[in-house]
C-alpha atoms as a PDB file:
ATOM      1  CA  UNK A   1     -18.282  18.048   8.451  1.00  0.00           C
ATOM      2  CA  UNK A   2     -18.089  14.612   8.408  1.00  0.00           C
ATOM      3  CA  UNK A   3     -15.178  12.452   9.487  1.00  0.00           C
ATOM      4  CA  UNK A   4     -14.057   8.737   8.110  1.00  0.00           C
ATOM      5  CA  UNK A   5     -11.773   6.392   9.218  1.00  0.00           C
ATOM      6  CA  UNK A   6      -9.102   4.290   6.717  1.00  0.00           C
ATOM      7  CA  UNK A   7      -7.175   0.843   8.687  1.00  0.00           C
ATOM      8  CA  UNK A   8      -5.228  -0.525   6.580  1.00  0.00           C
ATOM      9  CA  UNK A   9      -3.781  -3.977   9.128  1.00  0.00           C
ATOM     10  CA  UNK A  10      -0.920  -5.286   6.964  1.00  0.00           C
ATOM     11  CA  UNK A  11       1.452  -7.711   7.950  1.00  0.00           C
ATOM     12  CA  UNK A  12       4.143  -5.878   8.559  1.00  0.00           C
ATOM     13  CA  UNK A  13       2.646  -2.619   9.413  1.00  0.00           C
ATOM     14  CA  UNK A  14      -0.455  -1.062   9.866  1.00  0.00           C
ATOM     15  CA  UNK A  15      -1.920   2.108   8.813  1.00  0.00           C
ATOM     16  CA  UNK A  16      -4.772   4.728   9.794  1.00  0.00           C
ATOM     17  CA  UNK A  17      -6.036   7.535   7.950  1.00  0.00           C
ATOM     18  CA  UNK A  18      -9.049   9.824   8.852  1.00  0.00           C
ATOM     19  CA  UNK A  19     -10.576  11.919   6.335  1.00  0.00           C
ATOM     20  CA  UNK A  20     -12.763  15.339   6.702  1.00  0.00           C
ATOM     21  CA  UNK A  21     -14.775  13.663   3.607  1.00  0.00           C
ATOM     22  CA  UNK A  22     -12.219  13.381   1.185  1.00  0.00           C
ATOM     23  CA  UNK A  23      -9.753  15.633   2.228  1.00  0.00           C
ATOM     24  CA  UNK A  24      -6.574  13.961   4.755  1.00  0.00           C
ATOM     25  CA  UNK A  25      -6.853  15.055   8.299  1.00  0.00           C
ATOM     26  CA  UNK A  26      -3.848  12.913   9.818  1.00  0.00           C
ATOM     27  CA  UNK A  27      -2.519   9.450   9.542  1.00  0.00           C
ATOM     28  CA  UNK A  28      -0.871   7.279  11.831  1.00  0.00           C
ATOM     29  CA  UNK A  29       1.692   3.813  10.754  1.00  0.00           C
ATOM     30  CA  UNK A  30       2.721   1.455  13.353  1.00  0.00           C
ATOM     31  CA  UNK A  31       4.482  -2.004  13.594  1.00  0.00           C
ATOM     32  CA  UNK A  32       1.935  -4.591  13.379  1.00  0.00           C
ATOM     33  CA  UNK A  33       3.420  -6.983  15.647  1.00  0.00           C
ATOM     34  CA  UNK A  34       1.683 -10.611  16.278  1.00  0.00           C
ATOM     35  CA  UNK A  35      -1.755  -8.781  17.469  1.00  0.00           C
ATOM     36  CA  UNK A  36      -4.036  -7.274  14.697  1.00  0.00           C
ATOM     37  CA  UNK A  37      -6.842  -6.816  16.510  1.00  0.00           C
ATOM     38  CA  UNK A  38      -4.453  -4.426  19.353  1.00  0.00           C
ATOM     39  CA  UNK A  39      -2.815  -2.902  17.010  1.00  0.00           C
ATOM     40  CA  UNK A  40      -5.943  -2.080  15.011  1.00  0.00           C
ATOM     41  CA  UNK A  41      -6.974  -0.106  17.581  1.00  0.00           C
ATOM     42  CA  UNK A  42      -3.780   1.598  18.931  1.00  0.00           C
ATOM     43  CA  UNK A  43      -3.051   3.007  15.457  1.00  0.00           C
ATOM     44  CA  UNK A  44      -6.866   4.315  15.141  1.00  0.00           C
ATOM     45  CA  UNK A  45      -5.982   5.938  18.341  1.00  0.00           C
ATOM     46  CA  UNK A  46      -2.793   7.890  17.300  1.00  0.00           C
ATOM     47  CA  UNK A  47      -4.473   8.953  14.192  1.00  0.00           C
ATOM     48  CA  UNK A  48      -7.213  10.210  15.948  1.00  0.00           C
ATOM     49  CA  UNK A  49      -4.768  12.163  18.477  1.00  0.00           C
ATOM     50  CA  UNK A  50      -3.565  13.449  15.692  1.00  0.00           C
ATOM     51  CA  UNK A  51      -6.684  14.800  14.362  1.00  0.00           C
ATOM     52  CA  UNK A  52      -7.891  16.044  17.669  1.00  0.00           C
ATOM     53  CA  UNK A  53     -10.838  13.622  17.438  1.00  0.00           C
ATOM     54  CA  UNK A  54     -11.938  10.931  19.382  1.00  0.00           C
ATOM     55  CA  UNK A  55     -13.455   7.772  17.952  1.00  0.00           C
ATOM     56  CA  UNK A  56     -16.928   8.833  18.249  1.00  0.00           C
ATOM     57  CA  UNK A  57     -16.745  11.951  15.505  1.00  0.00           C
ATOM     58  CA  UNK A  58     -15.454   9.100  13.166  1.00  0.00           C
ATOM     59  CA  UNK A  59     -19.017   8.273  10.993  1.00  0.00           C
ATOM     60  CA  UNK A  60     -17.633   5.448   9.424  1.00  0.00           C
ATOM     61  CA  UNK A  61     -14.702   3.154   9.303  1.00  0.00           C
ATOM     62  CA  UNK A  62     -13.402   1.256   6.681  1.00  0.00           C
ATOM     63  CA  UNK A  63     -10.445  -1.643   6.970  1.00  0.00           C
ATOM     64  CA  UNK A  64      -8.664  -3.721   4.338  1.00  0.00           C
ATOM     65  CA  UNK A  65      -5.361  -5.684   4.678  1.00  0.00           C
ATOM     66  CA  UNK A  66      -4.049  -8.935   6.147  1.00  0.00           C
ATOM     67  CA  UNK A  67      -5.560  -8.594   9.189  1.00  0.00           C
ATOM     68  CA  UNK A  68      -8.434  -7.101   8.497  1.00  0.00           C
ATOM     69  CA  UNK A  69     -11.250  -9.486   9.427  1.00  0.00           C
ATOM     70  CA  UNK A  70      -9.484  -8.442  13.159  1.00  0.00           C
ATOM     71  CA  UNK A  71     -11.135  -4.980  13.541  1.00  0.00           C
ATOM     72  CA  UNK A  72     -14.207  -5.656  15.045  1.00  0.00           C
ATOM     73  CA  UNK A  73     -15.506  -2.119  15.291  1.00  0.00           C
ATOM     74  CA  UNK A  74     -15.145  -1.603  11.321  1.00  0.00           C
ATOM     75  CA  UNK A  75     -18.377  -1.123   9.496  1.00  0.00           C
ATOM     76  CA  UNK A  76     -17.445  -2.646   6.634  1.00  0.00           C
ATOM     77  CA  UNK A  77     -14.320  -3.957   4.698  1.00  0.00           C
ATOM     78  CA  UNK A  78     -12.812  -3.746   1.048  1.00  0.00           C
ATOM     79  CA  UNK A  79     -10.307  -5.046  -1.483  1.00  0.00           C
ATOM     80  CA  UNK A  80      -6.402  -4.626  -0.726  1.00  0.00           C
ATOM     81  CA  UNK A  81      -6.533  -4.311  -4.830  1.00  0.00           C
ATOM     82  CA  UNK A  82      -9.490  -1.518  -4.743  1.00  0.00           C
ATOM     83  CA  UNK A  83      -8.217   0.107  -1.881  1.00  0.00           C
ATOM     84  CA  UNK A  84      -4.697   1.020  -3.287  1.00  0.00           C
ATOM     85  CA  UNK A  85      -7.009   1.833  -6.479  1.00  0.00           C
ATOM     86  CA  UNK A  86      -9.141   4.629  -5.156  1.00  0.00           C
ATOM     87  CA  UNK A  87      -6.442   5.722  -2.681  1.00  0.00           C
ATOM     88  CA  UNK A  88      -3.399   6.293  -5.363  1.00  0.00           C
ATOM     89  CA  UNK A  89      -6.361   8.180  -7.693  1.00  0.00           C
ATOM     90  CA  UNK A  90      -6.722  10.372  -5.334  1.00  0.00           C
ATOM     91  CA  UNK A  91      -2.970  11.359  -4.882  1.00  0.00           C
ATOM     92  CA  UNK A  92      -2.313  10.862  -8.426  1.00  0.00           C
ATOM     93  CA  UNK A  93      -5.580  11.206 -10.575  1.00  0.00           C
ATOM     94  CA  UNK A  94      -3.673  10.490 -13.788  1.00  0.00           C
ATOM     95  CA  UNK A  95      -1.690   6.994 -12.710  1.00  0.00           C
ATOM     96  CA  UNK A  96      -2.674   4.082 -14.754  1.00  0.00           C
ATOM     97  CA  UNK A  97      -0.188   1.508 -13.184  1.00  0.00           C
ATOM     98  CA  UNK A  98       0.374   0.765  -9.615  1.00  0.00           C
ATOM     99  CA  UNK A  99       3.480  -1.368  -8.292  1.00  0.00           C
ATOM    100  CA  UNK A 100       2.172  -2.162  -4.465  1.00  0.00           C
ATOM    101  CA  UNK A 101       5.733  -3.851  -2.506  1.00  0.00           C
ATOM    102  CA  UNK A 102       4.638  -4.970   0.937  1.00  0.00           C
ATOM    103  CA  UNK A 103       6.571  -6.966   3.422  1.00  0.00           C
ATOM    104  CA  UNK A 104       5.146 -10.276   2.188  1.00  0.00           C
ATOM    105  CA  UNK A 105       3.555  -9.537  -1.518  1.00  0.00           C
ATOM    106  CA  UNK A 106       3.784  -7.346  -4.610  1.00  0.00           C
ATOM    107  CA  UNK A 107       1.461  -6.755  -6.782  1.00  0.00           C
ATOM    108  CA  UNK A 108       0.735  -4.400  -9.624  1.00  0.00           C
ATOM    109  CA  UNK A 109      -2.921  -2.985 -10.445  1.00  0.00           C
ATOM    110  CA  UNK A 110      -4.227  -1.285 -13.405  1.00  0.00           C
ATOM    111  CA  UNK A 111      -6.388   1.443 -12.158  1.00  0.00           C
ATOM    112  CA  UNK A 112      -9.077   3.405 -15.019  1.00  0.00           C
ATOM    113  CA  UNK A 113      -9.892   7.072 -15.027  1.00  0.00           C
ATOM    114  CA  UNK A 114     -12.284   6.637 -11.881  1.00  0.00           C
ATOM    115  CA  UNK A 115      -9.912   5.004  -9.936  1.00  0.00           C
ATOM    116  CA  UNK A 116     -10.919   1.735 -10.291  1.00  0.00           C
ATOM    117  CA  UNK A 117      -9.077  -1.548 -10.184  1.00  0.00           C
ATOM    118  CA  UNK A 118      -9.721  -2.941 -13.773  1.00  0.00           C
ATOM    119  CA  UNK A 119      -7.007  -6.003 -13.084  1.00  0.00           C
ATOM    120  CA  UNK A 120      -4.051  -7.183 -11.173  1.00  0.00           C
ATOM    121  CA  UNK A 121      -1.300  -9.761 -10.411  1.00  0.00           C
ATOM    122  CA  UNK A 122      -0.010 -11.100  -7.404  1.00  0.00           C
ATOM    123  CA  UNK A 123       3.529 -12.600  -6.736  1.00  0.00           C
ATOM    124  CA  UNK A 124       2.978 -14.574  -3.546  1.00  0.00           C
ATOM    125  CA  UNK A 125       5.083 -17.360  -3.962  1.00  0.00           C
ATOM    126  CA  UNK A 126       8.416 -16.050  -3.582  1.00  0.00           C
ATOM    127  CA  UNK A 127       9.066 -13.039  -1.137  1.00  0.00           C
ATOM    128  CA  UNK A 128      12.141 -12.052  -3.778  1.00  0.00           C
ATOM    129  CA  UNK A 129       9.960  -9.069  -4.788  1.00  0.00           C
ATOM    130  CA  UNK A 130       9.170  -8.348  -1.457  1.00  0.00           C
ATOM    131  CA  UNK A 131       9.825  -5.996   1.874  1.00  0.00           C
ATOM    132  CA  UNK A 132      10.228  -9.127   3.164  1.00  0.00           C
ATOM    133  CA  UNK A 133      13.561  -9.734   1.133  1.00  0.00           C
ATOM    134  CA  UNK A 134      14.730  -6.110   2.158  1.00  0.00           C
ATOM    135  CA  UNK A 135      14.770  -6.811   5.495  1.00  0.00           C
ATOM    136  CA  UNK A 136      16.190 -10.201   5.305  1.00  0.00           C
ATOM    137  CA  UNK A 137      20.015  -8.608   3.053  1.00  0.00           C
ATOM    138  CA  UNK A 138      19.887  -5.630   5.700  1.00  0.00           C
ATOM    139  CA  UNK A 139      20.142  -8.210   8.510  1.00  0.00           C
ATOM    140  CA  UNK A 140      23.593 -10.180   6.818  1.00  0.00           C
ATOM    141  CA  UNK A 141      24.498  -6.737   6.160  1.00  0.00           C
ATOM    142  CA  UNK A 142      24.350  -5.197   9.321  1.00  0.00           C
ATOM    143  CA  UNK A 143      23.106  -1.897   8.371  1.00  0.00           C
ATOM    144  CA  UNK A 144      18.921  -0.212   9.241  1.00  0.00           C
ATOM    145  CA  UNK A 145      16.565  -0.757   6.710  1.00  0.00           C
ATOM    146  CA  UNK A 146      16.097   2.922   6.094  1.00  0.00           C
ATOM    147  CA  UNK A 147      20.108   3.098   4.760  1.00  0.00           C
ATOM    148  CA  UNK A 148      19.507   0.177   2.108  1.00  0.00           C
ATOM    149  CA  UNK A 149      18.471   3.022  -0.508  1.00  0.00           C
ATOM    150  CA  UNK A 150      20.610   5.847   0.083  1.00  0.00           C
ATOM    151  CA  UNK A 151      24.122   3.543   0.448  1.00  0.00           C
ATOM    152  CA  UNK A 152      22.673   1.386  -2.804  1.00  0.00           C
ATOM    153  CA  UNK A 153      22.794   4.665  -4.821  1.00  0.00           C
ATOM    154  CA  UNK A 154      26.789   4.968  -4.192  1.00  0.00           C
ATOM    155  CA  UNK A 155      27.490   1.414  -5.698  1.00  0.00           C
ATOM    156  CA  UNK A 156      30.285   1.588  -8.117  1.00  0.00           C
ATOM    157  CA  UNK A 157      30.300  -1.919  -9.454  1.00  0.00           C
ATOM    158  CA  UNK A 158      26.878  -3.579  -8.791  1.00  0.00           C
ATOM    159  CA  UNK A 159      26.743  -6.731  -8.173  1.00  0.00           C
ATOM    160  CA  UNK A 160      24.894  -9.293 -10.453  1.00  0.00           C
ATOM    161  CA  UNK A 161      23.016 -11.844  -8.594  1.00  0.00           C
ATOM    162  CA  UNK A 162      22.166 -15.193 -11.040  1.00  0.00           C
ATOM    163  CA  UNK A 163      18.875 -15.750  -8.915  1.00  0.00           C
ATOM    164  CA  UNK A 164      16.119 -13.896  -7.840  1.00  0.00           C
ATOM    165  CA  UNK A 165      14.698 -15.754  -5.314  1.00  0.00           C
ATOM    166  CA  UNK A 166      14.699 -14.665  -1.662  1.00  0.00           C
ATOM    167  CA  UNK A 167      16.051 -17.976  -0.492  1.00  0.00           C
ATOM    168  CA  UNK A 168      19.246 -18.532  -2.894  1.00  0.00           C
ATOM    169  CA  UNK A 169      20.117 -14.872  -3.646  1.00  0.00           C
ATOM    170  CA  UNK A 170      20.803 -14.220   0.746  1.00  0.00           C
ATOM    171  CA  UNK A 171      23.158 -17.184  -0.192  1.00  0.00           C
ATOM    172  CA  UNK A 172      24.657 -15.678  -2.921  1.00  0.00           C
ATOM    173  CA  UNK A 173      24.694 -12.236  -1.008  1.00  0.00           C
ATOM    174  CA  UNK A 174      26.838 -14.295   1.814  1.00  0.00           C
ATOM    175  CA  UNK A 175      29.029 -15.310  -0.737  1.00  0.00           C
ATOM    176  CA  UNK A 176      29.529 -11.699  -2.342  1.00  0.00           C
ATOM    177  CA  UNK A 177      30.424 -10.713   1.073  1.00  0.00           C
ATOM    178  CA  UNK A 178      33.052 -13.083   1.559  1.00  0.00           C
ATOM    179  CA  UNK A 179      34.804 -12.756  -1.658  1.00  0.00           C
ATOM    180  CA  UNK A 180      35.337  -9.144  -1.176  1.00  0.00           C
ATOM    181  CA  UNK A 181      31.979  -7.366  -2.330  1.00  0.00           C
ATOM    182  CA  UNK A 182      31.024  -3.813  -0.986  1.00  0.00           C
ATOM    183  CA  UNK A 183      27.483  -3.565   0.511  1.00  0.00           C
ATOM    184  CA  UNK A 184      26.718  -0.836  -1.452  1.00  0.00           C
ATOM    185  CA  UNK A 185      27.624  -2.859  -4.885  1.00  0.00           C
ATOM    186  CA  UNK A 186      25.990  -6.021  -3.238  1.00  0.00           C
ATOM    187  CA  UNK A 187      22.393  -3.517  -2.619  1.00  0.00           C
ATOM    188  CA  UNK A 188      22.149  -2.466  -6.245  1.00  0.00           C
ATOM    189  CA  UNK A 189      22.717  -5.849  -7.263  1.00  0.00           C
ATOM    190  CA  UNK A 190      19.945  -6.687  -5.064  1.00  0.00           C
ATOM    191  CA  UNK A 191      17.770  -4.033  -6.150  1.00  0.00           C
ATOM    192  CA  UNK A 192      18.510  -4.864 -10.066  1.00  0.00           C
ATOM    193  CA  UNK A 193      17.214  -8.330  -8.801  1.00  0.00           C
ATOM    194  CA  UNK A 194      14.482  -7.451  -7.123  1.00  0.00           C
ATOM    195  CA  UNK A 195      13.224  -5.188  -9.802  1.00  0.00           C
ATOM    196  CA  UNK A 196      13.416  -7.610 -12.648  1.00  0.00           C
ATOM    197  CA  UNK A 197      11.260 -10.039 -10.801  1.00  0.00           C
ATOM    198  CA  UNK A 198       8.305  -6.912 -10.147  1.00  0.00           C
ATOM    199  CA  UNK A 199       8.694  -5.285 -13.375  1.00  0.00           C
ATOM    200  CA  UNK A 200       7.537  -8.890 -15.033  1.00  0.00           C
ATOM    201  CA  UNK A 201       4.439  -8.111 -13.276  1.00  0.00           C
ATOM    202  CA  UNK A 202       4.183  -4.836 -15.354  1.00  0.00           C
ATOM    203  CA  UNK A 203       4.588  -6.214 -18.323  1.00  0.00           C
ATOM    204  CA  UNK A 204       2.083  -8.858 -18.171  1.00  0.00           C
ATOM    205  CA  UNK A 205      -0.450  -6.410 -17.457  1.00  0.00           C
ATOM    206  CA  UNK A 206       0.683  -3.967 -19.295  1.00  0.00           C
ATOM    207  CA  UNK A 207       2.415  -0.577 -18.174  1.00  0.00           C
ATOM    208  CA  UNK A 208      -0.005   2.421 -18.765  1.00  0.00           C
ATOM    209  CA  UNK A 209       1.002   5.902 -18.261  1.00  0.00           C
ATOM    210  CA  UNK A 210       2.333   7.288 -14.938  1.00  0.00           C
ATOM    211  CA  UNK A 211       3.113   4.341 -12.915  1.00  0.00           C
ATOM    212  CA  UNK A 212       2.911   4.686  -9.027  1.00  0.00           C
ATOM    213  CA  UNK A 213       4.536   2.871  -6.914  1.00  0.00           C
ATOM    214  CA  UNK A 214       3.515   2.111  -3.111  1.00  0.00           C
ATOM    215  CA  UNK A 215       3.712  -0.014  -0.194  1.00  0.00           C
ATOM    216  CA  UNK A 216       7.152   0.139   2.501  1.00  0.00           C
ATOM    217  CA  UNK A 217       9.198  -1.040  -0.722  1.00  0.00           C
ATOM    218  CA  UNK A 218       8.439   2.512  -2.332  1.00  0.00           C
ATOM    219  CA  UNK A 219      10.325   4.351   0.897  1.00  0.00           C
ATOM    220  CA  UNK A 220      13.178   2.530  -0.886  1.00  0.00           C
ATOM    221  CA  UNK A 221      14.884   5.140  -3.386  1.00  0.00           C
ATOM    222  CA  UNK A 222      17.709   2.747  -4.686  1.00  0.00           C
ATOM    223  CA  UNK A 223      14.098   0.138  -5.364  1.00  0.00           C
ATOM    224  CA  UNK A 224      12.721   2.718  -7.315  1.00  0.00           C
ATOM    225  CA  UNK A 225      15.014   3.659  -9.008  1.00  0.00           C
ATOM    226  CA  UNK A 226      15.455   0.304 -10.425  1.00  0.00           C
ATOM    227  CA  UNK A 227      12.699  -0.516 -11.164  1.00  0.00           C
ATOM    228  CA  UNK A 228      12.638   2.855 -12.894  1.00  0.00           C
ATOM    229  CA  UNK A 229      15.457   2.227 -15.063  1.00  0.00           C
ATOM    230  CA  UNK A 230      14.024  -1.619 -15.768  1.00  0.00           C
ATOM    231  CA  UNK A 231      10.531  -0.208 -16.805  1.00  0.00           C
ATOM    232  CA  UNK A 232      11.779   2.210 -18.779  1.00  0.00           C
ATOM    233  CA  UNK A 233       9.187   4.561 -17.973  1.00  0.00           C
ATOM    234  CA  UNK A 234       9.423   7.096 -14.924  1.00  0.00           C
ATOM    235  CA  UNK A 235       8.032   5.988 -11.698  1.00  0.00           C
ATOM    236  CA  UNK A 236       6.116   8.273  -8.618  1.00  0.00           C
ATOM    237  CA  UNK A 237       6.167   7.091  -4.624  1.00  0.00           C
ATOM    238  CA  UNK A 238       4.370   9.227  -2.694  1.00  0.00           C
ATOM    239  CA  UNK A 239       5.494  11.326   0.483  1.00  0.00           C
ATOM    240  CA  UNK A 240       4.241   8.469   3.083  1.00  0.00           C
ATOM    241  CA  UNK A 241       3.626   5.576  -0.034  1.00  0.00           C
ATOM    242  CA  UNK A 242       2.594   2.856   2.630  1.00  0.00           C
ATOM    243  CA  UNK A 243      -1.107   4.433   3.784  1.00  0.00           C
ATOM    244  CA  UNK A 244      -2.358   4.383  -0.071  1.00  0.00           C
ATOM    245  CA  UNK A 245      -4.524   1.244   1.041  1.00  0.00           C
ATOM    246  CA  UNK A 246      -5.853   2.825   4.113  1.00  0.00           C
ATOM    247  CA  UNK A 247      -6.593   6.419   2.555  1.00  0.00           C
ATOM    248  CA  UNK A 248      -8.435   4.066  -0.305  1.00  0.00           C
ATOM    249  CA  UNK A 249     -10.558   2.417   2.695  1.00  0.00           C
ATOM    250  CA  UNK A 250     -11.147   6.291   4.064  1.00  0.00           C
ATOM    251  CA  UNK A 251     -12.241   7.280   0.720  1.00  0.00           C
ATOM    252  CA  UNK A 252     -14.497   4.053  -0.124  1.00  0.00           C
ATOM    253  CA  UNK A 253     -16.101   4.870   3.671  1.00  0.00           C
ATOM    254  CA  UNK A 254     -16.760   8.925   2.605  1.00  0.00           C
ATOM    255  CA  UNK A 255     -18.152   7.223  -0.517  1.00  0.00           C
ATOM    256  CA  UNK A 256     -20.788   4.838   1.271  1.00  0.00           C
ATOM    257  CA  UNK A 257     -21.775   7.946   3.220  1.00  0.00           C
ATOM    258  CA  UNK A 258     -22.615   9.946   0.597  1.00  0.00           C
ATOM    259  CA  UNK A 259     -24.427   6.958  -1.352  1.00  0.00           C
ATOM    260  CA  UNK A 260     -26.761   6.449   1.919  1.00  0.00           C
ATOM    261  CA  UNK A 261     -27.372  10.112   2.016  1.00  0.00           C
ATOM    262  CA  UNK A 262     -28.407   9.904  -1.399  1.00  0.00           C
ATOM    263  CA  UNK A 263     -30.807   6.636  -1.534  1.00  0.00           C
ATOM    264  CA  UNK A 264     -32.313   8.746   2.177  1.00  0.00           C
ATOM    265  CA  UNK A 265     -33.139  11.525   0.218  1.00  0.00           C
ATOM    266  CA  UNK A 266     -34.432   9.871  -2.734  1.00  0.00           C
ATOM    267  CA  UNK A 267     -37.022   7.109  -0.768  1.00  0.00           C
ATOM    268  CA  UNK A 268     -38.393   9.394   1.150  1.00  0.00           C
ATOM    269  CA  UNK A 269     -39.767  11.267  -1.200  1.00  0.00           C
ATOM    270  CA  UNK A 270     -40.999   8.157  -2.810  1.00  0.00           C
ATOM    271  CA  UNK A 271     -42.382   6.856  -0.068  1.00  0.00           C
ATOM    272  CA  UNK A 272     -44.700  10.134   0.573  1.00  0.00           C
ATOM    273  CA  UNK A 273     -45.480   9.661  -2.358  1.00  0.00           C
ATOM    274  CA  UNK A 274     -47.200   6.325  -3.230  1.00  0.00           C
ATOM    275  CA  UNK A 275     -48.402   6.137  -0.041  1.00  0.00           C
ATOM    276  CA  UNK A 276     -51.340   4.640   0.006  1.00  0.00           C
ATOM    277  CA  UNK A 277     -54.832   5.742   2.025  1.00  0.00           C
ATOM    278  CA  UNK A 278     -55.999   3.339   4.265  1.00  0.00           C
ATOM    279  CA  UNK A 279     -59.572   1.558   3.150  1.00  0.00           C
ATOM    280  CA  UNK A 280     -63.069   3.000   4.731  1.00  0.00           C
END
């Protein structure tokens, strides 16, 4: 058996995942704080608690992310974009669209049949789309991040928010309170907000069938929902939707070991082969 290890060292969190090949052993998500490279390697180590392993059964590791270029005992590093790709095919061999929301970015991805990134877009210049933006309305409303959904879902009259950027809609969300506004309302109106500006991304790549969505945004059900109901089109989070990148790295890292297994057995052969005598 042959073990891999996933990092996926995000901005706001990071993410391990170790593999038996291609099959999930146990992952592990912690805050990621101001210190990649620390947290890098205190998140390998819960995973591999988890697991039962230590860090010397791992074969190969794999990292992607923000911080990725922090992990100094990776072997090699990937794509963010191809990543989410190969790890969302494997949860979900049929998706065609993926909606990534992490704490700073979103992005959407159009993955093929092999799980393959084919294209994407990138909203990076306004966190309005983002985790970020979450985090920022649950502070001026004085509830945890993990109640946004739920207590968005109850909203009777949502509120409609004329902006969608991060900076002028907590404004307007200040304002909402004041006049009168129930936080539930004010969350949906959010959401609505929020979901308009990702969904654009879908359409200008164009939605194909079953669309995935991922990152910390997806543990969001009131997000999802919105951006279900924008879309049009029925939308999938997985159980733990922020470790997609990091199974994709785990995956990607089985991948290369198979691949060098393969060119092994093939050259030496060869090499028998054409071997030449030496001259008399």
């Amino acid at each position: 058996m042959t073990y891999v290890l996933g990092l996926d060292i995000g901005s706001g969190y990071s993410k391990a995942v170790i593999c038996e090949d291609r099959t999930l052993r146990s992952f592990a998500v912690l805050p990621s704080g101001g210190d990649y490279k620390e947290v890098a390697r205190h998140v390998t180590d819960m995973a591999l608690r988890k697991a039962s392993l230590s860090f010397n059964d791992i074969a190969q590791t794999v990292t992607t992310g923000y911080g990725s270029s922090m992990v100094g005992f990776a072997d090699h590093s990937a794509t963010d974009i191809a990543c989410h790709a190969a790890g969302v095919h494997c949860l979900f061999p049929s998706a065609r669209t993926v909606i990534d929301i992490g704490a700073q970015f979103s992005k959407t991805i159009c993955v093929d049949e092999a799980g393959r990134a084919t294209y994407f877009l990138l909203n990076e210049k306004c966190a309005g789309g983002s985790g970020k933006f979450l985090q920022i309305i649950a502070r001026i409303l004085h509830i945890t991040i993990d109640d946004i959904g739920p207590l968005s879902l109850t909203a009777t009259k949502p509120v409609e928010f004329t902006t969608a950027c991060a900076v002028f809609a907590e404004s307007e969300a200040v304002s909402r309170i004041a006049e009168g506004a129930l936080p539930a309302d004010i969350l949906a109106g959010i959401h609505k907000a929020m979901a308009s500006k990702i969904v654009n991304l879908v359409t200008r790549i164009g939605p194909g069938a079953d669309c995935v969505v991922t990152g910390g945004g997806a543990k969001d059900i009131g997000l999802v929902r919105a951006i279900e109901a924008e879309l049009a089109l029925p939308v999938t989070a997985a159980d733990e939707p922020r470790i997609t990148a990091a199974l994709g790295a785990a995956i990607m890292a089985a991948e290369q070991i198979a691949a060098e297994k393969k060119r092994d057995q093939f050259s030496a052969p060869a090499a028998r082969q054409f071997k030449c005598s030496s001259p008399v």
